[in-house]
N, C-alpha and C. Protein backbone atom coordinates (compact mmCIF):
# COMPACT_ATOMS: atom_id res chain seq x y z
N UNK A 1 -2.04 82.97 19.68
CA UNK A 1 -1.53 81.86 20.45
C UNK A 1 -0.10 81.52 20.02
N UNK A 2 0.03 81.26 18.86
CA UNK A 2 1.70 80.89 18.26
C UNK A 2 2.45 81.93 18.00
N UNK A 3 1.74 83.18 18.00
CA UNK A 3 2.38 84.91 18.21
C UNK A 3 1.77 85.61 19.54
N UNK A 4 2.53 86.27 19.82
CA UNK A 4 1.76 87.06 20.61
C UNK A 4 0.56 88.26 21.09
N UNK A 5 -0.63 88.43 21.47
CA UNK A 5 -1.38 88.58 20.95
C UNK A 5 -1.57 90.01 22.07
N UNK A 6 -3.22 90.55 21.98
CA UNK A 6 -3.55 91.30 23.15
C UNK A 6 -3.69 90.52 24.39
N UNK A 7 -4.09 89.65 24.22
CA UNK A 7 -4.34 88.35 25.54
C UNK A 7 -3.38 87.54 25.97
N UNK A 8 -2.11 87.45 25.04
CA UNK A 8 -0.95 86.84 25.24
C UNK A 8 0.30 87.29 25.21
N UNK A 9 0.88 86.96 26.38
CA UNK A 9 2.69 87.64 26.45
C UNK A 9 3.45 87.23 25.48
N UNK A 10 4.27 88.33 24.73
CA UNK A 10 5.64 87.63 24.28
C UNK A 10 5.86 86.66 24.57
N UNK A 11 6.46 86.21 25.88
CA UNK A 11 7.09 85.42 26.73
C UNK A 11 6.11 84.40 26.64
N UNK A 12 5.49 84.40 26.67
CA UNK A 12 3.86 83.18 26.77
C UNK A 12 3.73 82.90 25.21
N UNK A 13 3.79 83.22 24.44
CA UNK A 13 3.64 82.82 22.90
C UNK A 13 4.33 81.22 22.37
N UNK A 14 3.77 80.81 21.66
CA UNK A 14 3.96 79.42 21.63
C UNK A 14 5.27 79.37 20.60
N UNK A 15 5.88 80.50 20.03
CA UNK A 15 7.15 80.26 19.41
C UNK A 15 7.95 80.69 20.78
N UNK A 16 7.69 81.65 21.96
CA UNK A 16 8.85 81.68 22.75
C UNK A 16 8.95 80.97 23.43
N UNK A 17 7.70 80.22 24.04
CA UNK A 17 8.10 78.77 24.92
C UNK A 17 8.82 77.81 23.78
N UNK A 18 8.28 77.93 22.97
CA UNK A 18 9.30 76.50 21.79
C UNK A 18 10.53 76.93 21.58
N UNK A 19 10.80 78.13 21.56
CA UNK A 19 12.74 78.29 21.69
C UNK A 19 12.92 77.93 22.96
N UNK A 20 12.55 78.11 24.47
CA UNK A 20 13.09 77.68 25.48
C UNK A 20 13.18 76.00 25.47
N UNK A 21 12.01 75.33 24.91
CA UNK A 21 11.95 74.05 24.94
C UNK A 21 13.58 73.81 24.35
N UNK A 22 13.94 74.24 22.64
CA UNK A 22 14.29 74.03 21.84
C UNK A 22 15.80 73.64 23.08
N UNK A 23 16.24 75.10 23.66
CA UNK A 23 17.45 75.79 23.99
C UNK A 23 17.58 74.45 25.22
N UNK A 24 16.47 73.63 25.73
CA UNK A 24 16.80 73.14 26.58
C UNK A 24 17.14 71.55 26.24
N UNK A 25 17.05 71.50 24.88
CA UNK A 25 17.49 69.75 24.14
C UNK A 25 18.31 69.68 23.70
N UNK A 26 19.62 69.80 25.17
CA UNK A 26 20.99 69.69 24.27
C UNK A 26 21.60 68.34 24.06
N UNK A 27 20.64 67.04 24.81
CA UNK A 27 20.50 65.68 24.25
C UNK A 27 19.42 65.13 24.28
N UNK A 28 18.81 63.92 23.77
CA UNK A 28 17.70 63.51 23.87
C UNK A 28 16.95 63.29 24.89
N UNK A 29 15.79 63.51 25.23
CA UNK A 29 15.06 63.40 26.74
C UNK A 29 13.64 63.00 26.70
N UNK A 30 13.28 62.39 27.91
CA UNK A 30 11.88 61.96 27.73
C UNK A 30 11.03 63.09 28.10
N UNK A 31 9.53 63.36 28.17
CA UNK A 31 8.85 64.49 28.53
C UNK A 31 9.15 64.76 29.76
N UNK A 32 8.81 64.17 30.43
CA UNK A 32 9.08 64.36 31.83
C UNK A 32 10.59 65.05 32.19
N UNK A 33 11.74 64.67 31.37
CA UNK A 33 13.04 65.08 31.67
C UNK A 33 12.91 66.53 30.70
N UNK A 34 12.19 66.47 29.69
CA UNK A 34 12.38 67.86 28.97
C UNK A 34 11.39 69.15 29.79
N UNK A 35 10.14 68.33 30.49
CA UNK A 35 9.46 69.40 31.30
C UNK A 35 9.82 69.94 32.63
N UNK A 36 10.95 68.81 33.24
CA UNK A 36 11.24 69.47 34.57
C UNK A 36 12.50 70.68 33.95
N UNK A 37 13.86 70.55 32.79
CA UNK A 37 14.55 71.00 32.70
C UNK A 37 14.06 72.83 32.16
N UNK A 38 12.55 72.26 31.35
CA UNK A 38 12.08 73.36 30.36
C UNK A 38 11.22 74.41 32.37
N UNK A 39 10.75 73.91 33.56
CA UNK A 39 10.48 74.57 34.35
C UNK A 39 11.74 75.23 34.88
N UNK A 40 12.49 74.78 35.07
CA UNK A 40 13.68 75.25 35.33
C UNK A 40 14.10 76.38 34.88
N UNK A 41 14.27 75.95 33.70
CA UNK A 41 15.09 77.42 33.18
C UNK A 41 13.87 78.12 33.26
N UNK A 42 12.34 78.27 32.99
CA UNK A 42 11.47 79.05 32.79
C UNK A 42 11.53 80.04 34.02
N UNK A 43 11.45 79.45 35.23
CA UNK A 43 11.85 79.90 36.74
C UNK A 43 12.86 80.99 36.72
N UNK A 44 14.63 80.40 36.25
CA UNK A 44 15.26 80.91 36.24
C UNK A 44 15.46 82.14 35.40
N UNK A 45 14.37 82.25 34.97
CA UNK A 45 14.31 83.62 33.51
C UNK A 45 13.53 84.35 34.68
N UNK A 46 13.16 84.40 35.50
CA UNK A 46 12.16 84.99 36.37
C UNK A 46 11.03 85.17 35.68
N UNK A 47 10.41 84.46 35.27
CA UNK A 47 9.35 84.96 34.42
C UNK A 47 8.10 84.74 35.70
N UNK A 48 7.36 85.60 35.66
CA UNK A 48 5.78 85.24 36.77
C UNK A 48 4.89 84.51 36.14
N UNK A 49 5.05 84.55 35.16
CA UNK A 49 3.57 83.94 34.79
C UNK A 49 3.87 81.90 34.82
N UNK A 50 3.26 81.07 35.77
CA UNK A 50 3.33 80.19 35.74
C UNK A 50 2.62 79.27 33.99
N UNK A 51 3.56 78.64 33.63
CA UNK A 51 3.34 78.12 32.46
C UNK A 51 2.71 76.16 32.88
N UNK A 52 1.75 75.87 31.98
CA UNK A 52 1.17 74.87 32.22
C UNK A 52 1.41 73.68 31.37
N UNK A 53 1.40 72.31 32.15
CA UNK A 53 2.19 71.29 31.11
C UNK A 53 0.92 70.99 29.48
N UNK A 54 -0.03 71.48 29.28
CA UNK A 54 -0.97 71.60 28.29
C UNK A 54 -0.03 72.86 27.19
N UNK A 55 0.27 73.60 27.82
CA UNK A 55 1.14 74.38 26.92
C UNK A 55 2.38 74.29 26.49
N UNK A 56 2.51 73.78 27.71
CA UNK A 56 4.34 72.96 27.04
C UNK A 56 4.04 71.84 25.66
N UNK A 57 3.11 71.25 26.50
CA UNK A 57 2.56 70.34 24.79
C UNK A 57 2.23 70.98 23.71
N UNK A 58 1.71 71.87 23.83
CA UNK A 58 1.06 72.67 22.26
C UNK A 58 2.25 73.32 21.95
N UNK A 59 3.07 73.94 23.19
CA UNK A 59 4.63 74.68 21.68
C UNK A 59 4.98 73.31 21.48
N UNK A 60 5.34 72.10 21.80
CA UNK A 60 6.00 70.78 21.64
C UNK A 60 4.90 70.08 20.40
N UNK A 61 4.06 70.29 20.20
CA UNK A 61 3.38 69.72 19.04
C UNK A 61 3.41 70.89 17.71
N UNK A 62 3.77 72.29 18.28
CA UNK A 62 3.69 73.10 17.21
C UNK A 62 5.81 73.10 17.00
N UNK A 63 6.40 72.66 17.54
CA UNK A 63 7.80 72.19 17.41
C UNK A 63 8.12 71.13 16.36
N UNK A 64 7.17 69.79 16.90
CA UNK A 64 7.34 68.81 15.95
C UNK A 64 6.67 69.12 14.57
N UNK A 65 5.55 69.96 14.60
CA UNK A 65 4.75 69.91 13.38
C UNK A 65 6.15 71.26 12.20
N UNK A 66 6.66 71.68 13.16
CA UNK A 66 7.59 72.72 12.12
C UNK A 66 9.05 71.82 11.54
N UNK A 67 8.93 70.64 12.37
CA UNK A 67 10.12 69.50 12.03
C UNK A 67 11.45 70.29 12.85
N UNK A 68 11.15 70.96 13.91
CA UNK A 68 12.48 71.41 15.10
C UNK A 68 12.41 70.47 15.80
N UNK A 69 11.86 69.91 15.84
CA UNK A 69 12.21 68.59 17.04
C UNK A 69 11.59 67.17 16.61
N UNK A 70 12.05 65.97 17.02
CA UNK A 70 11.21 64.75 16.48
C UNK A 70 11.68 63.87 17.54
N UNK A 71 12.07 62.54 16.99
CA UNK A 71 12.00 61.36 18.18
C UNK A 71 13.29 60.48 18.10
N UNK A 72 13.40 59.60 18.93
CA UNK A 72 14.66 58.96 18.87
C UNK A 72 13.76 57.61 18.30
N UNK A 73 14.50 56.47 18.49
CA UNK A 73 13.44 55.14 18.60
C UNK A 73 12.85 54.40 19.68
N UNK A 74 14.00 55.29 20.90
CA UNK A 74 13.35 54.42 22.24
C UNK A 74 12.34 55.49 22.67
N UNK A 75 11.93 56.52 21.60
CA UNK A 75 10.96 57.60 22.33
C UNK A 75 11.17 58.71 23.41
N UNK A 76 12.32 59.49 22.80
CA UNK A 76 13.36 60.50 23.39
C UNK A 76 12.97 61.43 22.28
N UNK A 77 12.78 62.59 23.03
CA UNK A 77 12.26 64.11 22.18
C UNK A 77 14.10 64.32 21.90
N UNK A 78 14.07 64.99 20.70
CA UNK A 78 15.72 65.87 20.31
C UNK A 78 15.40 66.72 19.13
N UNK A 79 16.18 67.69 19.04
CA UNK A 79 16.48 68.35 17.92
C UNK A 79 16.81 67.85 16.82
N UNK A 80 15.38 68.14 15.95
CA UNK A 80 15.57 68.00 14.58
C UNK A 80 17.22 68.21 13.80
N UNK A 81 17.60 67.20 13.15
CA UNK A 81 18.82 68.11 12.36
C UNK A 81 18.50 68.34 11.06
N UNK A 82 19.28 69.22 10.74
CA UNK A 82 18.59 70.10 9.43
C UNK A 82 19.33 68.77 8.46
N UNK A 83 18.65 69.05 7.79
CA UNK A 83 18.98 68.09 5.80
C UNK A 83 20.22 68.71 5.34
N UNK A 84 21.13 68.00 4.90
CA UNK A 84 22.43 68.85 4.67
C UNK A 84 21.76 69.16 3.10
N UNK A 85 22.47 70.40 2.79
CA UNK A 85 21.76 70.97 1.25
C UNK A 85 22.37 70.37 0.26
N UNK A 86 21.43 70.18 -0.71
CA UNK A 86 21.45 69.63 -1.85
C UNK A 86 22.73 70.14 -3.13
């Protein structure tokens, strides 16, 4: 499921939908604004296989759980920024 498997596409794997999510938060957005932008480009990749908003949530919960993405305060998804090094 989070790699790609015999049952699952590359393209369908829950790290390659989470880079498209990722590629598509170039400012903060609510779900709804990150899922119409994240169909969009998905479309525009020509990809066939229709992707479902249950899966957009699971790369988006396996996103936040890796700390690539988190929240604003008014509750806007964005890109994690990295910790400047120690």
């Amino acid at each position: 499921m989070i790699l790609p498997t015999k049952g699952i596409s590359a393209d369908r794997s829950l790290l390659a939908v989470g880079e498209s999510i990722v590629a598509t938060l170039e400012q903060p957005k609510s779900i709804t604004e990150a899922w119409e932008d994240f169909q969009a480009d998905w479309q525009a990749r020509s990809i066939r296989e229709r992707l479902t908003f249950d899966w957009f949530v699971l790369a988006m919960s396996m996103l936040y759980a890796l700390g690539l993405v988190d929240y604003t305060a008014d509750g806007r998804i964005r890109r994690a920024h990295a910790a400047p090094p120690a």
